[in-house]
N, C-alpha and C. Protein backbone atom coordinates (compact mmCIF):
# COMPACT_ATOMS: atom_id res chain seq x y z
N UNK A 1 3.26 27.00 -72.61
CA UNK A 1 3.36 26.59 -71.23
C UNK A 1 2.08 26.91 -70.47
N UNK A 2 1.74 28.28 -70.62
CA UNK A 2 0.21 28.41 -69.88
C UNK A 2 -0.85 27.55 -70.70
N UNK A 3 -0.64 27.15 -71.49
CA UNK A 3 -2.33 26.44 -72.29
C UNK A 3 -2.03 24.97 -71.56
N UNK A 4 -0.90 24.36 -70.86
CA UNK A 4 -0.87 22.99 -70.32
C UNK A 4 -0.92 23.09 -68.83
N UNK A 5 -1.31 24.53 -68.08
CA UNK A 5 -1.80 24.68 -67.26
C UNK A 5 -3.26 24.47 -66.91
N UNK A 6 -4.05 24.26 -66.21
CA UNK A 6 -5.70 24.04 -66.05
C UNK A 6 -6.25 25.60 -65.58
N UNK A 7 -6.77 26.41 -66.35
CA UNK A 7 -7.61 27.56 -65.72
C UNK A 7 -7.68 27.51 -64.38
N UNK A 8 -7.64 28.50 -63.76
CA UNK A 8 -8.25 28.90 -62.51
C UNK A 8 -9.56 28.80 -62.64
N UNK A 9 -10.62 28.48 -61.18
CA UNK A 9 -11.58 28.54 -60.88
C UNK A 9 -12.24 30.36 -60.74
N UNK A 10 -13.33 30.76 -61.12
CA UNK A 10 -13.49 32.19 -60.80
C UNK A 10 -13.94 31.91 -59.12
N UNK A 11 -13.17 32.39 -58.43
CA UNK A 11 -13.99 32.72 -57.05
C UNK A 11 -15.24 33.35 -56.64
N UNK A 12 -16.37 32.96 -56.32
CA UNK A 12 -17.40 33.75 -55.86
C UNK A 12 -17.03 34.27 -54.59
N UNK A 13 -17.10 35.58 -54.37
CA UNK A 13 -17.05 36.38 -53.21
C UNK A 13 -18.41 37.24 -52.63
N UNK A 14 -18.71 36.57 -51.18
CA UNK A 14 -20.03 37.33 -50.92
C UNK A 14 -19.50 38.19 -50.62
N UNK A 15 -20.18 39.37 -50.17
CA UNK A 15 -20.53 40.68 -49.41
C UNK A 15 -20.54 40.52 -48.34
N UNK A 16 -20.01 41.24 -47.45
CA UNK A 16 -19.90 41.15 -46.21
C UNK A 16 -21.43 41.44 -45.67
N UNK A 17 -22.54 42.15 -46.21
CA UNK A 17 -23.71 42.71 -45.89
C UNK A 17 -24.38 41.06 -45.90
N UNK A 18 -23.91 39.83 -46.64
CA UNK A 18 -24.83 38.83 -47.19
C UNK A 18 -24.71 37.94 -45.52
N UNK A 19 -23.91 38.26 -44.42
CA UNK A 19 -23.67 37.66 -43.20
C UNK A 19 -24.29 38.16 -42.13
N UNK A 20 -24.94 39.42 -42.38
CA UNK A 20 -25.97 40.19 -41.31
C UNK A 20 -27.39 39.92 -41.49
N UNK A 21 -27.48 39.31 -42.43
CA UNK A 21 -28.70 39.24 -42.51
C UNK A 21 -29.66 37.68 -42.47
N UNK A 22 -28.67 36.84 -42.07
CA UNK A 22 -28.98 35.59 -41.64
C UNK A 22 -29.42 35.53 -40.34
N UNK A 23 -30.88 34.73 -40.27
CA UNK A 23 -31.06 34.94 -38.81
C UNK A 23 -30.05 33.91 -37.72
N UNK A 24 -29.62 34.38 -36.67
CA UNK A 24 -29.09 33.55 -35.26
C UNK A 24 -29.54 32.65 -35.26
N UNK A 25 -29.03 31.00 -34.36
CA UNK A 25 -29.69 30.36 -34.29
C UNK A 25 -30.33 30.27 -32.83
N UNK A 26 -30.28 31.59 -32.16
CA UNK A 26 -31.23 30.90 -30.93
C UNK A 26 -32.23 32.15 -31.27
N UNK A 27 -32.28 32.95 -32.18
CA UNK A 27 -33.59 34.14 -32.77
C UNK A 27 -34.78 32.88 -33.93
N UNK A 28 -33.67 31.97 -34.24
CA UNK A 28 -34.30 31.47 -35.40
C UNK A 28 -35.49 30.51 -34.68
N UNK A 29 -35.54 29.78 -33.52
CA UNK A 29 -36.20 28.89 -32.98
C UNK A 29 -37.11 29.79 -32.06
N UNK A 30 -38.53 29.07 -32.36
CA UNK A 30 -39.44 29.89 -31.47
C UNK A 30 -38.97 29.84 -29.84
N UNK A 31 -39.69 30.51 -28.94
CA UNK A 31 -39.53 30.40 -27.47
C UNK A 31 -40.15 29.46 -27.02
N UNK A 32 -39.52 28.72 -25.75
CA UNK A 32 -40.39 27.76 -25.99
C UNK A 32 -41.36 28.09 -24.57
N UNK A 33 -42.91 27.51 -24.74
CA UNK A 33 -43.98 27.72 -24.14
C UNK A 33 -44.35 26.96 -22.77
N UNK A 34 -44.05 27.60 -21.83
CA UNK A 34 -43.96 26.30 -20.53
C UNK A 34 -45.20 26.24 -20.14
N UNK A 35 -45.55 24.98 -19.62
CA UNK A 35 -47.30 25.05 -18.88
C UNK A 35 -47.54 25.83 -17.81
N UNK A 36 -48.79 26.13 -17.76
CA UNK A 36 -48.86 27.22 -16.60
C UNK A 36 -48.74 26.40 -15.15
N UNK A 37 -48.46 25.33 -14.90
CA UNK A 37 -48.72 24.81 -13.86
C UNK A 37 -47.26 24.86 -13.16
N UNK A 38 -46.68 24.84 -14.08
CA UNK A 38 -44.87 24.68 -14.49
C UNK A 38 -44.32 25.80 -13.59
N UNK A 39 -43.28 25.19 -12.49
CA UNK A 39 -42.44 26.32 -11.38
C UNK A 39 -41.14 26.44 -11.75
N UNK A 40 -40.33 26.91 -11.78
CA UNK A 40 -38.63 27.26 -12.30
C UNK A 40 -38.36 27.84 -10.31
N UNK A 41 -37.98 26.73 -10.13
CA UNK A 41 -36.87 26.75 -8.48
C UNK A 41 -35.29 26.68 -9.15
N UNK A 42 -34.91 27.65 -8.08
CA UNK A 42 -33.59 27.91 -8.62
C UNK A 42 -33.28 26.93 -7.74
N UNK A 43 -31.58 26.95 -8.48
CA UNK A 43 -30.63 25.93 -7.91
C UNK A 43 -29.58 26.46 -6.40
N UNK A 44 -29.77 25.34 -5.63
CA UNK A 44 -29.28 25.38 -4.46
C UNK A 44 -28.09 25.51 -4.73
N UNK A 45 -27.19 26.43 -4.13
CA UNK A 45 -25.56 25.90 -4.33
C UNK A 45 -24.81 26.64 -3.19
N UNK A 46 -26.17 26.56 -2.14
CA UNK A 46 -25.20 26.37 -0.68
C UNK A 46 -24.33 25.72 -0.29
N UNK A 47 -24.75 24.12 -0.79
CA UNK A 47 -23.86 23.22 0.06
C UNK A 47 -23.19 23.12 -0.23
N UNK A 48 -22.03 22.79 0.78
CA UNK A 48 -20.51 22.30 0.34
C UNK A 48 -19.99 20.80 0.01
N UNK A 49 -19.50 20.64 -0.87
CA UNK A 49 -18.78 19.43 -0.88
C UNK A 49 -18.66 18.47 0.02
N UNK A 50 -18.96 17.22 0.16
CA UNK A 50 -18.23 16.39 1.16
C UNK A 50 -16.79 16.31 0.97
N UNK A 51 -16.08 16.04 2.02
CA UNK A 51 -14.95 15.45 2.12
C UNK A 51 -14.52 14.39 2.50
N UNK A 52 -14.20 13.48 1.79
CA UNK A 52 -14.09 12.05 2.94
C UNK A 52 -12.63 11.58 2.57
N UNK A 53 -12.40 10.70 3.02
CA UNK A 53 -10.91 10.54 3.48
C UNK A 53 -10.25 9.34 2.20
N UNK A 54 -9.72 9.45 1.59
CA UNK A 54 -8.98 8.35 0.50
C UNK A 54 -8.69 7.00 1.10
N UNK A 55 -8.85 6.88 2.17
CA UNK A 55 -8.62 5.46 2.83
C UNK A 55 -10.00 4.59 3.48
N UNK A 56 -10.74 5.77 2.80
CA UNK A 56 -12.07 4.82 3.13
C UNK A 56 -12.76 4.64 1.23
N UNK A 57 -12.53 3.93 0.88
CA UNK A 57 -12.98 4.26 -0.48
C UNK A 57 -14.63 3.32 -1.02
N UNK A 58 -15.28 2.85 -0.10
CA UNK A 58 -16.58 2.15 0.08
C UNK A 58 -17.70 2.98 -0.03
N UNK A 59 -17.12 4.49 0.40
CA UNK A 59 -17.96 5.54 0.35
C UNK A 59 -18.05 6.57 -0.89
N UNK A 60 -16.89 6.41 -1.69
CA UNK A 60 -16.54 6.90 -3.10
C UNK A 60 -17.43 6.18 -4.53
N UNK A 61 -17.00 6.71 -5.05
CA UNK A 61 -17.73 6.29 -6.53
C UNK A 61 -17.30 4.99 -6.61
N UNK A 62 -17.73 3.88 -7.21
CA UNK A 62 -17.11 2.51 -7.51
C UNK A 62 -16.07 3.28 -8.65
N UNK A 63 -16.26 3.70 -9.76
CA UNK A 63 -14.99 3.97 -10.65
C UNK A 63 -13.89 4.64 -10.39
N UNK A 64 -14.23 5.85 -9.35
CA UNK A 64 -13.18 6.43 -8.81
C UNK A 64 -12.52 5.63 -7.81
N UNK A 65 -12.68 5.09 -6.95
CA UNK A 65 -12.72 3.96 -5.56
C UNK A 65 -11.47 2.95 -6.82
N UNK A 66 -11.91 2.69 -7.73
CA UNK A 66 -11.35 1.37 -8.43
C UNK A 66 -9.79 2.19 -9.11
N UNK A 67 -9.85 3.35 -9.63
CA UNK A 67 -8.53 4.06 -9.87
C UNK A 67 -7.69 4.51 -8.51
N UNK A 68 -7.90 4.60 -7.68
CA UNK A 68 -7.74 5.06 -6.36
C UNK A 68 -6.86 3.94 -5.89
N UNK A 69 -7.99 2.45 -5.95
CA UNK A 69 -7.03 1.53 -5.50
C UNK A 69 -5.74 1.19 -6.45
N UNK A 70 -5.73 0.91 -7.42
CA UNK A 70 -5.00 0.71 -8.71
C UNK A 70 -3.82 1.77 -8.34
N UNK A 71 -3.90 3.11 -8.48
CA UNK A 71 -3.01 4.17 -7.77
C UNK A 71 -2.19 3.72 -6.98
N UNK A 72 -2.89 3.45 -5.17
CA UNK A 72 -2.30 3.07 -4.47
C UNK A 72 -0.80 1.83 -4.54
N UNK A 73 -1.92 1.01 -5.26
CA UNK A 73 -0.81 0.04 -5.70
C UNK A 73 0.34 0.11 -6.74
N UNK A 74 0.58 1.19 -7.39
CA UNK A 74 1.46 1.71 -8.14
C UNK A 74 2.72 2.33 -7.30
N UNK A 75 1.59 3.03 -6.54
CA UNK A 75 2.62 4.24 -5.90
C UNK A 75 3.54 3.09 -4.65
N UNK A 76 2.79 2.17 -3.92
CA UNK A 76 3.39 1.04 -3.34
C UNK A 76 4.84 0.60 -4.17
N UNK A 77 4.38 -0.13 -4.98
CA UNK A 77 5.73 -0.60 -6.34
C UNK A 77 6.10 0.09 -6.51
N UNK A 78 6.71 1.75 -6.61
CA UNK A 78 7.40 2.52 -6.87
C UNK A 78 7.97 2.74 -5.95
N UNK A 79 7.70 3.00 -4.24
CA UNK A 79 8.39 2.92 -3.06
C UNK A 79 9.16 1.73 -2.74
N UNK A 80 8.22 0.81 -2.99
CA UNK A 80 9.55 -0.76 -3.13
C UNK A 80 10.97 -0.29 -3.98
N UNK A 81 10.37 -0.43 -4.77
CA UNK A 81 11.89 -0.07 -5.85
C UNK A 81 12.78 0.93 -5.63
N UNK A 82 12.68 2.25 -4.96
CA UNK A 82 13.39 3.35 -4.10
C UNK A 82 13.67 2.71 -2.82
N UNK A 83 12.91 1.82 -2.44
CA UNK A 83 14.08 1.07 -1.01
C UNK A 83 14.68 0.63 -1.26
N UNK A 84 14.79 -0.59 -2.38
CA UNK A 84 15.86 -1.49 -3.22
C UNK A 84 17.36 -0.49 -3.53
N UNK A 85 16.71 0.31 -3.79
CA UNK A 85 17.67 1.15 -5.04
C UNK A 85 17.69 2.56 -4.00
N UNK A 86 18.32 2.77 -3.13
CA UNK A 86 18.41 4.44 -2.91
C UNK A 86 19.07 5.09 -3.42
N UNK A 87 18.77 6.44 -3.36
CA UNK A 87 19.78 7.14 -4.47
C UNK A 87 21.02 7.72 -4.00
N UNK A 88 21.39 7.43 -2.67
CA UNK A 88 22.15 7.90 -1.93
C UNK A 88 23.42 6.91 -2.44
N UNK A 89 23.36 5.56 -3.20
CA UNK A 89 23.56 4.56 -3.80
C UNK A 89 24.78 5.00 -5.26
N UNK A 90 24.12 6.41 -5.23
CA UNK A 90 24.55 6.39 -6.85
C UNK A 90 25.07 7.93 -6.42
N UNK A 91 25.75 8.30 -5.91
CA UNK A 91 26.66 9.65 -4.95
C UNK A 91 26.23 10.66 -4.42
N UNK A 92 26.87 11.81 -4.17
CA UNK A 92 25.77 12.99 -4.00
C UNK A 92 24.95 13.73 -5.00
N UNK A 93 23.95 14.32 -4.92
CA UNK A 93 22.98 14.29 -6.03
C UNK A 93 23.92 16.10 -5.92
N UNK A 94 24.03 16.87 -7.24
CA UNK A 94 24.84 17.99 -7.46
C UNK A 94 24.09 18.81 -7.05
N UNK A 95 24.68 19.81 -7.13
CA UNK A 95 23.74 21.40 -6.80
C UNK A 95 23.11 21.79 -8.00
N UNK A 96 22.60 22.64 -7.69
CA UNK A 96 22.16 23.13 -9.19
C UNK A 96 22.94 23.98 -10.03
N UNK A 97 24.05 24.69 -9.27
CA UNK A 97 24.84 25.50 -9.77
C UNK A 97 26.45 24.56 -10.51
N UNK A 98 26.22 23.24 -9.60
CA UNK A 98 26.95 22.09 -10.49
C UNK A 98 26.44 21.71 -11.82
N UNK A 99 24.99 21.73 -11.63
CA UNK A 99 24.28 21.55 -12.94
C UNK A 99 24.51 22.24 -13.90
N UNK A 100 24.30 23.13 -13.84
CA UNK A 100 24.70 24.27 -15.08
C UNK A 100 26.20 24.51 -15.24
């Protein structure tokens, strides 16, 4: 029965010492050399956010502006259909202690 089995593979096992001694990869890349003419200005992050209002959307991103409207018109068709249909329609809604 074992000879119609297939041998095991021998496992190679490193050393835990063989993982310390690989260099990092941000030790491994030289530094890099900026021109001397070259200024590093930090970043502003006084300002605050605008805020502008969801009903003006001309002033928004075109892609965001375009989900925004799409939204709107969802959330529209979903209020239609809760006027059609109230739920007051279908009895009193239970307590929670009815629930359980």
């Amino acid at each position: 029965m074992q000879e119609a089995l297939p041998a095991e593979k021998s496992r190679f096992v490193r050393p835990v010492a063989a993982h310390t001694h690989r260099p990092r990869p941000h030790t491994a890349r030289p530094p890099r050399i900026l021109p001397t003419d070259a200024m590093i200005l930090p970043l502003h992050r006084n300002t605050r956010p605008k805020i502008t209002s969801l009903n003006q959307t001309q002033t928004l991103n075109p892609g965001f502006a375009h989900y925004l409207t799409d939204w709107k018109k969802e959330v529209a068709r979903c209020e239609h259909i809760i006027r059609q249909n109230p739920l007051s329609l279908y009895g009193a809604v239970p307590t929670q202690e009815q629930v359980f």
